[in-house]
Every structure is written in C-alpha cells, then in structure tokens.
Protein backbone atom coordinates (compact mmCIF):
# COMPACT_ATOMS: atom_id res chain seq x y z
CA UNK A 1 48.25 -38.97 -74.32
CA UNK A 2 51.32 -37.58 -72.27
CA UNK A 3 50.72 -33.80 -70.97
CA UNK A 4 52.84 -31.33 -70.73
CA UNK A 5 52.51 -27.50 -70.41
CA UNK A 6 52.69 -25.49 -72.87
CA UNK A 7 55.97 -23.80 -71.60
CA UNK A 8 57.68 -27.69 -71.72
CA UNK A 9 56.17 -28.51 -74.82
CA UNK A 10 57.83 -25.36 -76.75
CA UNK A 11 60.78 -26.04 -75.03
CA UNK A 12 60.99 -29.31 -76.45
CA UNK A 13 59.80 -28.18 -79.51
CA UNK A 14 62.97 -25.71 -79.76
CA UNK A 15 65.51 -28.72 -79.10
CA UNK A 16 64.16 -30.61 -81.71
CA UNK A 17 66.62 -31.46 -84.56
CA UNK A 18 65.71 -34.60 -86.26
CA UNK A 19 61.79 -35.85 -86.45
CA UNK A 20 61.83 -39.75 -87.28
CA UNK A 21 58.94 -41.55 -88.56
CA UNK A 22 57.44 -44.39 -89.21
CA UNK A 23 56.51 -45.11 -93.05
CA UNK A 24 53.76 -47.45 -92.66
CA UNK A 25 50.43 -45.85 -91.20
CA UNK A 26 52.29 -42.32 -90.83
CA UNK A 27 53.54 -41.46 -94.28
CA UNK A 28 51.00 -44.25 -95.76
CA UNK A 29 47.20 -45.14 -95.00
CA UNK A 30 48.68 -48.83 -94.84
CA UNK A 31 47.55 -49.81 -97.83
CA UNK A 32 49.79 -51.91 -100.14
CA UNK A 33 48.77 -53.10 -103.44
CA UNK A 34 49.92 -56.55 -104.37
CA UNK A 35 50.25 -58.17 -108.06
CA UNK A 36 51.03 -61.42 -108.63
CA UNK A 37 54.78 -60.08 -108.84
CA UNK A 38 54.39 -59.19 -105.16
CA UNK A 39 53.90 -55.86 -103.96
CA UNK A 40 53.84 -53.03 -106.86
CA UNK A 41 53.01 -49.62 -104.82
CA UNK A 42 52.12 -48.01 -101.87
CA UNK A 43 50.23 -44.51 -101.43
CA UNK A 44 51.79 -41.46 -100.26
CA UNK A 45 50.52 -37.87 -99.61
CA UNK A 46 51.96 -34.61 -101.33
CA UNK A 47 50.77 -32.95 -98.13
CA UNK A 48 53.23 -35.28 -95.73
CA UNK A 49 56.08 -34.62 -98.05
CA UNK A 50 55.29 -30.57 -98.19
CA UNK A 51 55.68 -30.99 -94.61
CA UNK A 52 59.17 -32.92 -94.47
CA UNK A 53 60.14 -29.54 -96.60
CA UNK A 54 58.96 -27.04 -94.16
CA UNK A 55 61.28 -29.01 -91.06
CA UNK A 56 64.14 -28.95 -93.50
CA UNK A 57 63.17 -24.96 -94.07
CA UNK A 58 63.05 -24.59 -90.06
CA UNK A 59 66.32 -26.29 -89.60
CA UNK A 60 64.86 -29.94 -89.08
CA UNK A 61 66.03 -32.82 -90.82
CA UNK A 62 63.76 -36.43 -91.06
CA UNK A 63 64.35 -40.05 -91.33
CA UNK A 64 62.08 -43.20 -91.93
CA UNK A 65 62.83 -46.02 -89.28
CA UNK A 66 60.92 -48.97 -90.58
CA UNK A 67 60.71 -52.92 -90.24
CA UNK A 68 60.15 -53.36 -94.07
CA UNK A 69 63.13 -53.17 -97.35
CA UNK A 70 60.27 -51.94 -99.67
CA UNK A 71 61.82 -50.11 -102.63
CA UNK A 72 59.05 -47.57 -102.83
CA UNK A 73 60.42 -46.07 -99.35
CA UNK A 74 63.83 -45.96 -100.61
CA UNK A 75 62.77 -44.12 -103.67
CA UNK A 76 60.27 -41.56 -101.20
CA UNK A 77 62.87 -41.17 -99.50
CA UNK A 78 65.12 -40.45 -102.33
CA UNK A 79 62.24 -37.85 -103.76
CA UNK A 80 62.09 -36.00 -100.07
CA UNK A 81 65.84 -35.86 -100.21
CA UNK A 82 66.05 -37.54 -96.72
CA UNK A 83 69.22 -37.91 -95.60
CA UNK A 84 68.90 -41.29 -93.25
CA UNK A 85 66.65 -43.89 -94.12
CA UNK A 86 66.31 -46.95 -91.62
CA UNK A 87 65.20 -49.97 -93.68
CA UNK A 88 64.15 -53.83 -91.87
CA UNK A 89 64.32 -52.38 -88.70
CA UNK A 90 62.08 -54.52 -86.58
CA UNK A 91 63.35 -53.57 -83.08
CA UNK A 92 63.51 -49.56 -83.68
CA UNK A 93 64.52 -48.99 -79.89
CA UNK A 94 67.55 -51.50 -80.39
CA UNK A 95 68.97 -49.09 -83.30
CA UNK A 96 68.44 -45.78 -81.22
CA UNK A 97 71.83 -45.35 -80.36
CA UNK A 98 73.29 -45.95 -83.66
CA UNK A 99 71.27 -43.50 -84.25
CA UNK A 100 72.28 -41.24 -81.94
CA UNK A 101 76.21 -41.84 -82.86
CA UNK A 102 75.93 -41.21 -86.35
CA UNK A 103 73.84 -38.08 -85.79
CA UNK A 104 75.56 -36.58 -82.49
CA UNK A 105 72.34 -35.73 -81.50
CA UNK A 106 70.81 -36.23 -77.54
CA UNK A 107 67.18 -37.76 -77.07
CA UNK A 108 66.35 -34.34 -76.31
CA UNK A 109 66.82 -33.25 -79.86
CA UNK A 110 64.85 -35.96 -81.30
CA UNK A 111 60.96 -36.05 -82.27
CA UNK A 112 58.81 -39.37 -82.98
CA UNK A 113 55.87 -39.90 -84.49
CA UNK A 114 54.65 -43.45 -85.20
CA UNK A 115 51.25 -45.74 -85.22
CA UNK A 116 51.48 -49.23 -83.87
CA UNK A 117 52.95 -51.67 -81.55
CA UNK A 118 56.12 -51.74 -83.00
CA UNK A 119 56.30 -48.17 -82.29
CA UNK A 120 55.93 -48.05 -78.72
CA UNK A 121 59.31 -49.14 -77.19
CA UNK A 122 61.43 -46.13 -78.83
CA UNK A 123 58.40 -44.01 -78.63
CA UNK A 124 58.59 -44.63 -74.68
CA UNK A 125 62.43 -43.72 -74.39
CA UNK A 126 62.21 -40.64 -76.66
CA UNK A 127 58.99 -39.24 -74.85
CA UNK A 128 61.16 -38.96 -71.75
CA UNK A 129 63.13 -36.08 -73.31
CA UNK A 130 62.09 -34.93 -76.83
CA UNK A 131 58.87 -35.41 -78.43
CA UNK A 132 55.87 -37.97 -80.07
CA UNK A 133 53.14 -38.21 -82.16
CA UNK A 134 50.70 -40.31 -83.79
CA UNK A 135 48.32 -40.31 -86.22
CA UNK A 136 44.87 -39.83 -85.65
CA UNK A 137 44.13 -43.17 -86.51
CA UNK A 138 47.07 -44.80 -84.57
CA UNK A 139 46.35 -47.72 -82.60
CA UNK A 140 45.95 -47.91 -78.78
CA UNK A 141 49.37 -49.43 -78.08
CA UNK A 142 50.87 -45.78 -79.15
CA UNK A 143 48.47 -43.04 -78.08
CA UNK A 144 49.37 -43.16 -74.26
CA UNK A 145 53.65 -42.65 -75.52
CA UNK A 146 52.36 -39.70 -77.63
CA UNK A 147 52.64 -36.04 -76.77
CA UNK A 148 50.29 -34.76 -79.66
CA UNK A 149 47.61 -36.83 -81.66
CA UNK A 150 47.19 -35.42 -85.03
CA UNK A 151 44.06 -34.28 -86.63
CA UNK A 152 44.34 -36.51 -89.81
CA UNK A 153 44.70 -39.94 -90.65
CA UNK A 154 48.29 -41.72 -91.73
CA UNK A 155 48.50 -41.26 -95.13
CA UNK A 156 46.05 -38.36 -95.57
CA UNK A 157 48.58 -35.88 -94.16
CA UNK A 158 49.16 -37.07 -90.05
CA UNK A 159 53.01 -36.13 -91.12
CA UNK A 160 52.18 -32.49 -92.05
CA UNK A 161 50.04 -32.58 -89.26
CA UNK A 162 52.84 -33.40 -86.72
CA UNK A 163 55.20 -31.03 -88.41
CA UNK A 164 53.35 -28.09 -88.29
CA UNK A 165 52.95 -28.38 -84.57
CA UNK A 166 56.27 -28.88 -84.19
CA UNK A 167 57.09 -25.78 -86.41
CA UNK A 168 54.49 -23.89 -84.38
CA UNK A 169 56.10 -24.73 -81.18
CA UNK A 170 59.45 -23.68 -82.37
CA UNK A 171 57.80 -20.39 -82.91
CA UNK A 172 56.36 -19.89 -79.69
C-alpha cells in the first residue's frame, strides 16, 4: 500500500475527474457462468452501480478498461450510463494516452482502481499523480500500486467502497 498524508491524499482526491475501473474482480466477484452456448451472465452489485451515481453527482465521470468484449459489460455499462467503455484491452497502460486525448484530462485527474496483474502497469503510472485502489480481495501483484484497499470484496460493493473515499476526500 502507497502512503500518503492525509493533506496529499485530499488533494488528489480534489483533482480527480474520471475514476476507471476494472470490470472483472472490481465491479464482479469473478464469477462467470458458462452454458454450453458459452458464457450467459456475470454478477454485478446494485451497491457498485449506486456508487458510479454518486461520482457522476460529485462531478466524476467512470469508465471500464477491460481485456474482455463480453456483452454483459457493454450493456452495464449502458445501464450506468457510462460514457467510455474500454473493451479487449489487454495492455491497459498502452491505451492510457488515448485515453488521455480523448478526455483532455492529466494523470493527475485520473483515479484507478483494479485487482490483478493485468492491472499493475497503468496502476503504477497513475499512482504517480492521481489515485488507486483495489479491492479487498485483490491479488498481491496490485496492493503495493494502491493508495486505498477497500473494505469489501469485488463484486460485493469494493466500487462503492472506493468511491465513497474518494467522495469523502473531495470533501475534506
């Protein structure tokens, strides 16, 4: 876990503009159910998606970066009126400053929170400036990149989690 005062974490927190996340093992517990059409449905929490709504109430838009092209994140994405949605992105550092361009946003105004390996490159570059988390049941690989760990497990509301601290700081 990456420390930072309290005065630097609020600071932060009052730049941020955008909060990306992951989809599987943040906004999911990582559970997919498979038929033998392939895969039918994955779970999501009411709780995460309350808390995409209170950013977008406090002036902070979200986006999914993610290496699958599931349809069920298009479509929660769709329902959480998300704006950007980054589907087959296997590399998520390598699309950072597309990012960046179509958003005219600065690291600094970016938050991350993500749960695995494939999290840790642009998790590394954005803790530099702007902010990270990770569930509370986030692998090893992430937790040293992340500036707050949340209290609950992805899937079971590590999203909400994440936002509320960030909404907290940018009351401070």
């Amino acid at each position: 876990m990456i420390a930072l005062t309290l005065e630097e974490l609020t600071k932060r927190g009052k730049a941020i503009k955008l909060v990306i996340s992951d989809n599987d093992g943040v906004f999911t517990d990582n559970g997919v159910y498979y038929s033998a059409k392939g895969e039918e449905m994955k779970r999501y929490s009411i709780r995460d998606g309350m808390g995409v709504e209170r950013l977008r109430n406090a002036g902070v838009d979200t986006c999914i970066m993610t290496g699958e092209h599931s349809p069920s994140i298009q479509k929660r994405a769709d329902k959480l009126g998300m704006k950007r949605l980054y589907l087959g992105v296997k590399d998520k550092f390598s699309i950072l400053d597309t990012l960046l361009a179509e958003t005219g946003l600065q690291k600094h105004e970016l938050a991350y929170i993500g749960d695995d390996v494939n999290d840790v490159e642009i998790m590394q570059e954005i803790t530099r400036e702007g902010l990270t988390g990770c569930p509370r049941d986030a692998t090893v690989f992430v937790q040293p990149y992340s500036h707050y760990h949340c209290h609950a497990d992805g899937g079971y509301g590590a999203f909400r989690d994440f936002a509320e601290w960030l909404i907290a700081l940018r009351l401070s």
